[in-house]
PDB file of N, CA and C in Angstrom:
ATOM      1  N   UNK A   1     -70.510 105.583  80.138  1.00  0.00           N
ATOM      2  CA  UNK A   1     -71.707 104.796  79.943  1.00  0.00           C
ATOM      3  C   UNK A   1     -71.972 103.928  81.179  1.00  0.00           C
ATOM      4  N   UNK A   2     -70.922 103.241  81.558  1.00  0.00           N
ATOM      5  CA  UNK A   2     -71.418 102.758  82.739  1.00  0.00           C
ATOM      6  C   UNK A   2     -71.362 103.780  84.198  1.00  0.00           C
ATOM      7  N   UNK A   3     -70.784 104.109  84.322  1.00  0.00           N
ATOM      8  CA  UNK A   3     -71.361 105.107  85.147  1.00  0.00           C
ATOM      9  C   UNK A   3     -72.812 105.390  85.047  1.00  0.00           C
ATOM     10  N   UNK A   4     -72.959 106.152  84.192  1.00  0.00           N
ATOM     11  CA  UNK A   4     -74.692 106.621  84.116  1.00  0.00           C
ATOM     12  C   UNK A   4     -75.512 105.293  84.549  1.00  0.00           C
ATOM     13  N   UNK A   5     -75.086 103.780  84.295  1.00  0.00           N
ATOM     14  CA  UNK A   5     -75.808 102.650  83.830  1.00  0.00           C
ATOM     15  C   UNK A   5     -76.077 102.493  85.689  1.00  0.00           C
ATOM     16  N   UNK A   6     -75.094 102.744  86.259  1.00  0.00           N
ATOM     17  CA  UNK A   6     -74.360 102.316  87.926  1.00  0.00           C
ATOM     18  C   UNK A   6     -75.573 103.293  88.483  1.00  0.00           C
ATOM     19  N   UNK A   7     -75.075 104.755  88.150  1.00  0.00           N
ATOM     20  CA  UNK A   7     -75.863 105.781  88.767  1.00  0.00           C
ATOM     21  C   UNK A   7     -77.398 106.029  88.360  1.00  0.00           C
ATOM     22  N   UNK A   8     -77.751 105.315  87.756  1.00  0.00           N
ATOM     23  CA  UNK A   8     -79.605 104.933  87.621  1.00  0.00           C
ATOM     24  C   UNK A   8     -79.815 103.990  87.790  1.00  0.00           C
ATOM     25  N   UNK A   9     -79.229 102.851  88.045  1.00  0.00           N
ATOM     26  CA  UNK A   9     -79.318 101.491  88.807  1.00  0.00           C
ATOM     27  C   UNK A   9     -79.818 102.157  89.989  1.00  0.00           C
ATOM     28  N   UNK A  10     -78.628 102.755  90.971  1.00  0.00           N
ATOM     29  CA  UNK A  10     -78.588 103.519  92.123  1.00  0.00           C
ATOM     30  C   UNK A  10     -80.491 104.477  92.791  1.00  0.00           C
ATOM     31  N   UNK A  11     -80.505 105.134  91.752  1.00  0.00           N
ATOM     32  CA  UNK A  11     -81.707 105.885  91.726  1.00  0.00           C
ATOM     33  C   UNK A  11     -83.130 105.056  91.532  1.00  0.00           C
ATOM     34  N   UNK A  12     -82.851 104.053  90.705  1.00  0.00           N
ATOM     35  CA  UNK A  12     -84.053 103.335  90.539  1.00  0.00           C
ATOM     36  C   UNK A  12     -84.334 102.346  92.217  1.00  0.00           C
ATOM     37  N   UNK A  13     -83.371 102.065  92.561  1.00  0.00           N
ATOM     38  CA  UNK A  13     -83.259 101.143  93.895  1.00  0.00           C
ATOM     39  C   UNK A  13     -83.406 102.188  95.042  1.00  0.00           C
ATOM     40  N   UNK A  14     -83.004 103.566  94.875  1.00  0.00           N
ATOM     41  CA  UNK A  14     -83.486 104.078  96.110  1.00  0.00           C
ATOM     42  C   UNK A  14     -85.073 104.506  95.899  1.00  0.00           C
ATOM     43  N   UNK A  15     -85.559 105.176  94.939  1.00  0.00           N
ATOM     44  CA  UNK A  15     -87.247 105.211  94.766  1.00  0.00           C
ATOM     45  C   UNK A  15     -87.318 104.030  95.407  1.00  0.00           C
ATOM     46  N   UNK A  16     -87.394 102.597  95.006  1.00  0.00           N
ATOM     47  CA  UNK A  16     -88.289 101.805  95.467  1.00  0.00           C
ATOM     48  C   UNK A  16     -88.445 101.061  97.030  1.00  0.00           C
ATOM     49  N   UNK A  17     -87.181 102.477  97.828  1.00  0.00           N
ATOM     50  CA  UNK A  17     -87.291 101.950  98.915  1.00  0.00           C
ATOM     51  C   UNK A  17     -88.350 102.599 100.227  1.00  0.00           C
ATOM     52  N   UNK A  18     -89.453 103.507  99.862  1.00  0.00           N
ATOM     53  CA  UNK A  18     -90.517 103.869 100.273  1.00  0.00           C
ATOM     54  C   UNK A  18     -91.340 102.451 100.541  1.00  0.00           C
ATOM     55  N   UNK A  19     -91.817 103.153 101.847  1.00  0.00           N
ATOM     56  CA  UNK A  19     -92.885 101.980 102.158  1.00  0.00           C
ATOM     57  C   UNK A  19     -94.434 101.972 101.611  1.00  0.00           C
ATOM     58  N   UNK A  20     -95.153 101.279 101.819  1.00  0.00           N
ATOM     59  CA  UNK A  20     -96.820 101.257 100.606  1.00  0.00           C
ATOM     60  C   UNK A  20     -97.555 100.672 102.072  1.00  0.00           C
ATOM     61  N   UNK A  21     -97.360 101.162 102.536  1.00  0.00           N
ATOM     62  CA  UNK A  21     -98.207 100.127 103.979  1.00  0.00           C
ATOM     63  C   UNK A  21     -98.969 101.035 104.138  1.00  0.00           C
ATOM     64  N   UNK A  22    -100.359 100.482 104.524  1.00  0.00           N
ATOM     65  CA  UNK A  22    -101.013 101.817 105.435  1.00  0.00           C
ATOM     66  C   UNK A  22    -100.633 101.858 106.835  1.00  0.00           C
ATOM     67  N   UNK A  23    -101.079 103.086 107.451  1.00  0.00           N
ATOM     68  CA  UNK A  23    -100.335 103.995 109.000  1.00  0.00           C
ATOM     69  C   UNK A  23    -100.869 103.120 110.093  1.00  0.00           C
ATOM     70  N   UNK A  24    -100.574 102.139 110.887  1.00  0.00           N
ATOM     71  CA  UNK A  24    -101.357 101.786 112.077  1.00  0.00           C
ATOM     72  C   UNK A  24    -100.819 101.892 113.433  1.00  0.00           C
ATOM     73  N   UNK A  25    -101.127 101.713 114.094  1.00  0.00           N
ATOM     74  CA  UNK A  25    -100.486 102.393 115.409  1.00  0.00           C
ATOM     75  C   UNK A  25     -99.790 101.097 115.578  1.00  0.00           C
ATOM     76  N   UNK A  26     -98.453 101.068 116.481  1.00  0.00           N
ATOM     77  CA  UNK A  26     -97.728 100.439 116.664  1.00  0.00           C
ATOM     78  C   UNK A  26     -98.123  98.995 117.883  1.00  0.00           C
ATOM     79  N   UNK A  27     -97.494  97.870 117.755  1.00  0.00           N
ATOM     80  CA  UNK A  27     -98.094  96.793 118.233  1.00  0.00           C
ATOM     81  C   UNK A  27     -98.134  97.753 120.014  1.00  0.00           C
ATOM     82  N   UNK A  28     -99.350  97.099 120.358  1.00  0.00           N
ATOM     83  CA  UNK A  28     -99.842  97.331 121.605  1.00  0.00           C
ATOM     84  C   UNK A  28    -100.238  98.581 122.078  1.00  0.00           C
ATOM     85  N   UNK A  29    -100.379  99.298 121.222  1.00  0.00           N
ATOM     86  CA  UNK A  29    -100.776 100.776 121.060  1.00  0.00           C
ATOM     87  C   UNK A  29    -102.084 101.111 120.322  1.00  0.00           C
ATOM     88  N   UNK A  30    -102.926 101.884 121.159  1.00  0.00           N
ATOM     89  CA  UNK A  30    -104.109 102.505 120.473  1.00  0.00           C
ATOM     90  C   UNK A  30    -104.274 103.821 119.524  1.00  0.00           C
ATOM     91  N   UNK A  31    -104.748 104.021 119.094  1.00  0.00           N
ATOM     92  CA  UNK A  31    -105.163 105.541 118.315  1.00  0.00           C
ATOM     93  C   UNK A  31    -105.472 106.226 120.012  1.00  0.00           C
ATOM     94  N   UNK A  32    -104.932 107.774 119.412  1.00  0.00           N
ATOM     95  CA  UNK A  32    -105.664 108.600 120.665  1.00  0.00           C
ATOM     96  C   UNK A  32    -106.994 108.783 120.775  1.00  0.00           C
ATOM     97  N   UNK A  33    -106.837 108.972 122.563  1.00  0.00           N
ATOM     98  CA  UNK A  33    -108.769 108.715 122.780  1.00  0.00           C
ATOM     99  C   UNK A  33    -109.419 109.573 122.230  1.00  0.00           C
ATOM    100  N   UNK A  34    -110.825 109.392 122.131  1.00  0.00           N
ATOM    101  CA  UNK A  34    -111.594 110.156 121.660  1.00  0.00           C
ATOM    102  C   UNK A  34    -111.814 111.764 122.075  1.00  0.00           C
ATOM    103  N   UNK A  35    -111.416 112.574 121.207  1.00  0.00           N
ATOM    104  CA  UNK A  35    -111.341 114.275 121.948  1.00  0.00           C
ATOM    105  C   UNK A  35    -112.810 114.407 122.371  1.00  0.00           C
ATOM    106  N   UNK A  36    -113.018 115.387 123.242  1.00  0.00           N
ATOM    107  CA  UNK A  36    -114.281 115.710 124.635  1.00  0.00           C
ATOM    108  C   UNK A  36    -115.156 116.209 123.474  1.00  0.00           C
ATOM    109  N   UNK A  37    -115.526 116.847 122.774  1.00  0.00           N
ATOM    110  CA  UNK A  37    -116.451 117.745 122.031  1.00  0.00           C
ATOM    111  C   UNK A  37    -116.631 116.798 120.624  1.00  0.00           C
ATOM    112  N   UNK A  38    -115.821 115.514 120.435  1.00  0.00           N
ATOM    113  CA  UNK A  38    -116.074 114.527 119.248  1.00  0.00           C
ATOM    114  C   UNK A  38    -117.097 113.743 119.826  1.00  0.00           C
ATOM    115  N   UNK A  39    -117.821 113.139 117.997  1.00  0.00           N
ATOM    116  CA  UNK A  39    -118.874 111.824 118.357  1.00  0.00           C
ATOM    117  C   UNK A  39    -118.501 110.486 118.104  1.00  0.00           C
ATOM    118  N   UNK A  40    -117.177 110.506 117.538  1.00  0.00           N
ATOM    119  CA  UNK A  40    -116.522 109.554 117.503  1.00  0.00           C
ATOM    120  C   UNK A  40    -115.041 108.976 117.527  1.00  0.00           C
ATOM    121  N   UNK A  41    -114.382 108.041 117.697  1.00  0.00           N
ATOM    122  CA  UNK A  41    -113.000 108.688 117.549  1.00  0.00           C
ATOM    123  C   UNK A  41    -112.441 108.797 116.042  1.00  0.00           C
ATOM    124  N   UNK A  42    -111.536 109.979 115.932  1.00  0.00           N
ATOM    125  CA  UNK A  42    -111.199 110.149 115.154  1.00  0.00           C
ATOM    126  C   UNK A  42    -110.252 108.896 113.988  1.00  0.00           C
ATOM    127  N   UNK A  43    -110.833 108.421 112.923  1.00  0.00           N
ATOM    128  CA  UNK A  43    -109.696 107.276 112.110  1.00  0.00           C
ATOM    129  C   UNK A  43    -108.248 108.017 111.487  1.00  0.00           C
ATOM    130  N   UNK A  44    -107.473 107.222 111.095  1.00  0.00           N
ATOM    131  CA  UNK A  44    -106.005 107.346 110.878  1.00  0.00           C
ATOM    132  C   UNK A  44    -106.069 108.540 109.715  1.00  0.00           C
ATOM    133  N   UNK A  45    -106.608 108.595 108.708  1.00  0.00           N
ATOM    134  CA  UNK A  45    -107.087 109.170 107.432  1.00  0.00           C
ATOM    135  C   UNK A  45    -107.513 110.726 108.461  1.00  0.00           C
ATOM    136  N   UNK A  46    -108.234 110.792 108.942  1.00  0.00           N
ATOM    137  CA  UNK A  46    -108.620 111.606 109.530  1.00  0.00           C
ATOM    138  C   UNK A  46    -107.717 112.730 110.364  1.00  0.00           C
ATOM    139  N   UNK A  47    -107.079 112.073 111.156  1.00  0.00           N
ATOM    140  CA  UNK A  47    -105.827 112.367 112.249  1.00  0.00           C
ATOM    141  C   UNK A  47    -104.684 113.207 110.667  1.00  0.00           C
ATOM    142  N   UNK A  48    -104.840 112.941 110.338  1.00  0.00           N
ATOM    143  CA  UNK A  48    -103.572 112.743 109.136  1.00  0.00           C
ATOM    144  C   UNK A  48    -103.914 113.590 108.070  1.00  0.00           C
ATOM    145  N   UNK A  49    -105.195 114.103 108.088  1.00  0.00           N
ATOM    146  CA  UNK A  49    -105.651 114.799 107.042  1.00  0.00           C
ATOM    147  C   UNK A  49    -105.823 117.051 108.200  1.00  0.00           C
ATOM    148  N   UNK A  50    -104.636 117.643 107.555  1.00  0.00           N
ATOM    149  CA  UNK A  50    -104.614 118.802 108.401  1.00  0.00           C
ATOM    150  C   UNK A  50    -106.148 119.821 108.333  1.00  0.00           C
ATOM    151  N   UNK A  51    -105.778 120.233 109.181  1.00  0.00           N
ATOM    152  CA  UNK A  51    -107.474 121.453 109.458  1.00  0.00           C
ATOM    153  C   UNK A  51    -107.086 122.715 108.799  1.00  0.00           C
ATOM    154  N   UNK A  52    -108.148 123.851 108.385  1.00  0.00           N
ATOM    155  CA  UNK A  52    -107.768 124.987 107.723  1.00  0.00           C
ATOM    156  C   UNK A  52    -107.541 125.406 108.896  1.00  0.00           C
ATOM    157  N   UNK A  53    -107.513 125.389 110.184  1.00  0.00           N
ATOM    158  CA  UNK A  53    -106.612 126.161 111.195  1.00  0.00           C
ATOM    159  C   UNK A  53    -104.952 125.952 111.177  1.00  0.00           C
ATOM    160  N   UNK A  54    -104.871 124.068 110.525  1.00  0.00           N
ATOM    161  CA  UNK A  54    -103.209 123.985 110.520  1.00  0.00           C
ATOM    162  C   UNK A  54    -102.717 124.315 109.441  1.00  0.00           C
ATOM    163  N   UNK A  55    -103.409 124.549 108.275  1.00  0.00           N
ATOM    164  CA  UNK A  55    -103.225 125.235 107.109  1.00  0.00           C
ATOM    165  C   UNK A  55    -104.327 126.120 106.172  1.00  0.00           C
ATOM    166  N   UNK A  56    -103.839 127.269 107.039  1.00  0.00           N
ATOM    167  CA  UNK A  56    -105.147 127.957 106.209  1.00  0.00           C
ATOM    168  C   UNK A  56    -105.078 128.466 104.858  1.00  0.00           C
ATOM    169  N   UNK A  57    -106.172 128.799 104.608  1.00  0.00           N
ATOM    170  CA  UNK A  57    -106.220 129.369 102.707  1.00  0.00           C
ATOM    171  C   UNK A  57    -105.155 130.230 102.494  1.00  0.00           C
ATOM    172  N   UNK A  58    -105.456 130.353 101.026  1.00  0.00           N
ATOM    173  CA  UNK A  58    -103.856 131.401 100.347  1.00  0.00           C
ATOM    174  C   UNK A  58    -105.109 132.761 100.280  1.00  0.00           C
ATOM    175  N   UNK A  59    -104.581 133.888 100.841  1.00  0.00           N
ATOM    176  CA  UNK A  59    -105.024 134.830 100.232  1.00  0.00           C
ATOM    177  C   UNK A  59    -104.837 135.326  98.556  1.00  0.00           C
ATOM    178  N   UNK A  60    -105.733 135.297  98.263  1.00  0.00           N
ATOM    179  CA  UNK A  60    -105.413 135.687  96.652  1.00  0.00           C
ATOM    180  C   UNK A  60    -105.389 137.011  95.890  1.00  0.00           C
ATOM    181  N   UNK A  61    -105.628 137.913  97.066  1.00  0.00           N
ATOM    182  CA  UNK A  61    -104.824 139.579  96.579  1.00  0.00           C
ATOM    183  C   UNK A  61    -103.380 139.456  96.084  1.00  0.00           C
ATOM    184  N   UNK A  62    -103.688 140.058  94.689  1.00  0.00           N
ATOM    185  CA  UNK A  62    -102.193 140.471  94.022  1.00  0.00           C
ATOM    186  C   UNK A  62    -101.996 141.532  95.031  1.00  0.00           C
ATOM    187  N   UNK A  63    -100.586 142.094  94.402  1.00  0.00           N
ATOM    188  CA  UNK A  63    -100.171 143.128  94.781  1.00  0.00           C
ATOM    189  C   UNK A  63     -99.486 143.504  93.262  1.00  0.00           C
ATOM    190  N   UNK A  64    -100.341 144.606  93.038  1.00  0.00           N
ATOM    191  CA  UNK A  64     -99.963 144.398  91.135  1.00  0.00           C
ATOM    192  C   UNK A  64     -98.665 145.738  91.691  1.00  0.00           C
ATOM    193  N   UNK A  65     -98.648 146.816  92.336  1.00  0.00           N
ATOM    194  CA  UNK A  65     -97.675 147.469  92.075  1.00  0.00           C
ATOM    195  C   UNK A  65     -97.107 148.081  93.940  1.00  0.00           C
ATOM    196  N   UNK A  66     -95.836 148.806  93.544  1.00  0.00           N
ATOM    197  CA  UNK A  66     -95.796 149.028  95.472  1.00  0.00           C
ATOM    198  C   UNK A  66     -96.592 150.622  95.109  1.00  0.00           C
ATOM    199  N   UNK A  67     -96.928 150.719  96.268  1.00  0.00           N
ATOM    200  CA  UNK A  67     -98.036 151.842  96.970  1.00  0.00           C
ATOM    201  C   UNK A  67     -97.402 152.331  98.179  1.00  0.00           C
ATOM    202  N   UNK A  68     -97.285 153.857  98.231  1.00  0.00           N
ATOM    203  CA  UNK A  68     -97.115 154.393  99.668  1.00  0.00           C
ATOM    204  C   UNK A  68     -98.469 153.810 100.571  1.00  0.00           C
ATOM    205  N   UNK A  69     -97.622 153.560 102.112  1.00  0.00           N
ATOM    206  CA  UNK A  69     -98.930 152.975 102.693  1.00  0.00           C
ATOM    207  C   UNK A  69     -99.481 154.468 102.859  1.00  0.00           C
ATOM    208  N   UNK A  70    -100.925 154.769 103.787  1.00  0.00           N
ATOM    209  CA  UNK A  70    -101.080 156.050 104.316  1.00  0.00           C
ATOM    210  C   UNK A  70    -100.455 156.300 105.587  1.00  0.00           C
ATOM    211  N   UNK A  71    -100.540 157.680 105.692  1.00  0.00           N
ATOM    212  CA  UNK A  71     -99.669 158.103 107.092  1.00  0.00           C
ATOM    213  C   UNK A  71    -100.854 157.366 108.242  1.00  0.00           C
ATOM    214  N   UNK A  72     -99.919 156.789 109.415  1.00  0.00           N
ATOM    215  CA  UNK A  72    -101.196 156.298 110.179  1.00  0.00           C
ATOM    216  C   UNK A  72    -100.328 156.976 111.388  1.00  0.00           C
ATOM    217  N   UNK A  73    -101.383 157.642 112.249  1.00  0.00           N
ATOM    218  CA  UNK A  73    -100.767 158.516 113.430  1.00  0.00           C
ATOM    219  C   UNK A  73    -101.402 157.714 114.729  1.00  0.00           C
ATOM    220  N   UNK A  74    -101.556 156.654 114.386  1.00  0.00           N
ATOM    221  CA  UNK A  74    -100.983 155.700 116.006  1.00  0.00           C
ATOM    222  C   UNK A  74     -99.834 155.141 115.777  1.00  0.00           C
ATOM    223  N   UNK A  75     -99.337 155.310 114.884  1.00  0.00           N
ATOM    224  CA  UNK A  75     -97.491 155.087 114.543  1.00  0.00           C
ATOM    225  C   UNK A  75     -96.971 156.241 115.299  1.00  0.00           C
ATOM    226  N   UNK A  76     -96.433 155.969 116.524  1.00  0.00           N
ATOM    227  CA  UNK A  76     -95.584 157.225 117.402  1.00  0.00           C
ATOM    228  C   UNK A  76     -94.072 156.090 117.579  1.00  0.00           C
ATOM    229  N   UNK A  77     -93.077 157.414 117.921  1.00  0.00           N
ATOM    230  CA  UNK A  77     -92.232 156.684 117.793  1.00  0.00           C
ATOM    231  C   UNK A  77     -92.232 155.866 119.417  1.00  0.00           C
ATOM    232  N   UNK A  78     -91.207 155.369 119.883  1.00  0.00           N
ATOM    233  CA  UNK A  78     -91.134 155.019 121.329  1.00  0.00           C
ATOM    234  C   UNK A  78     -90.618 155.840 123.155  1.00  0.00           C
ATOM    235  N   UNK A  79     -91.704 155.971 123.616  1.00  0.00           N
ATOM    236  CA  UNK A  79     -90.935 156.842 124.658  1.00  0.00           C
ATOM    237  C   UNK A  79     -89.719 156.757 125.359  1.00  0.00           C
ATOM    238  N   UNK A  80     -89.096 157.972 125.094  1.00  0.00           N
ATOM    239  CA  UNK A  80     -87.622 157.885 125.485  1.00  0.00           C
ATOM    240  C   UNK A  80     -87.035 158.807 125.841  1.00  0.00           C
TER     241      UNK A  80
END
């Protein structure tokens, strides 16, 4: 019993050791400059929020069963 009592003491005190601050750049430091092709500079929320280039969509084709692929004859083996 105390054990468990020790070891969720433990757990409850490490959760609450996350920080709640919002992100700001560090004393004497700016956000990066404004990129060449932007109209403004980019805010923290922004910077921080990824592009579908850094994560793009899920394709959503099943693959309900396996399938021979077809023969494809630009598949040669390697010259040798």
């Amino acid at each position: 019993m105390r054990r468990a009592f020790v070891l969720a003491t433990a757990l409850i005190a490490l959760a609450g050791c996350g920080k709640r601050e919002l992100l700001t750049p560090p004393a004497g430091a700016s956000l990066p400059p404004k990129p060449a092709m932007a109209r403004s500079v980019p805010t923290v929320d922004q910077l921080l929020t990824p592009s579908t280039q850094q994560r793009p969509g899920r394709s959503e084709e099943l693959l309900l069963r396996s399938e021979e692929r077809p023969d494809d004859r630009f598949n040669l083996p390697p010259p040798g």
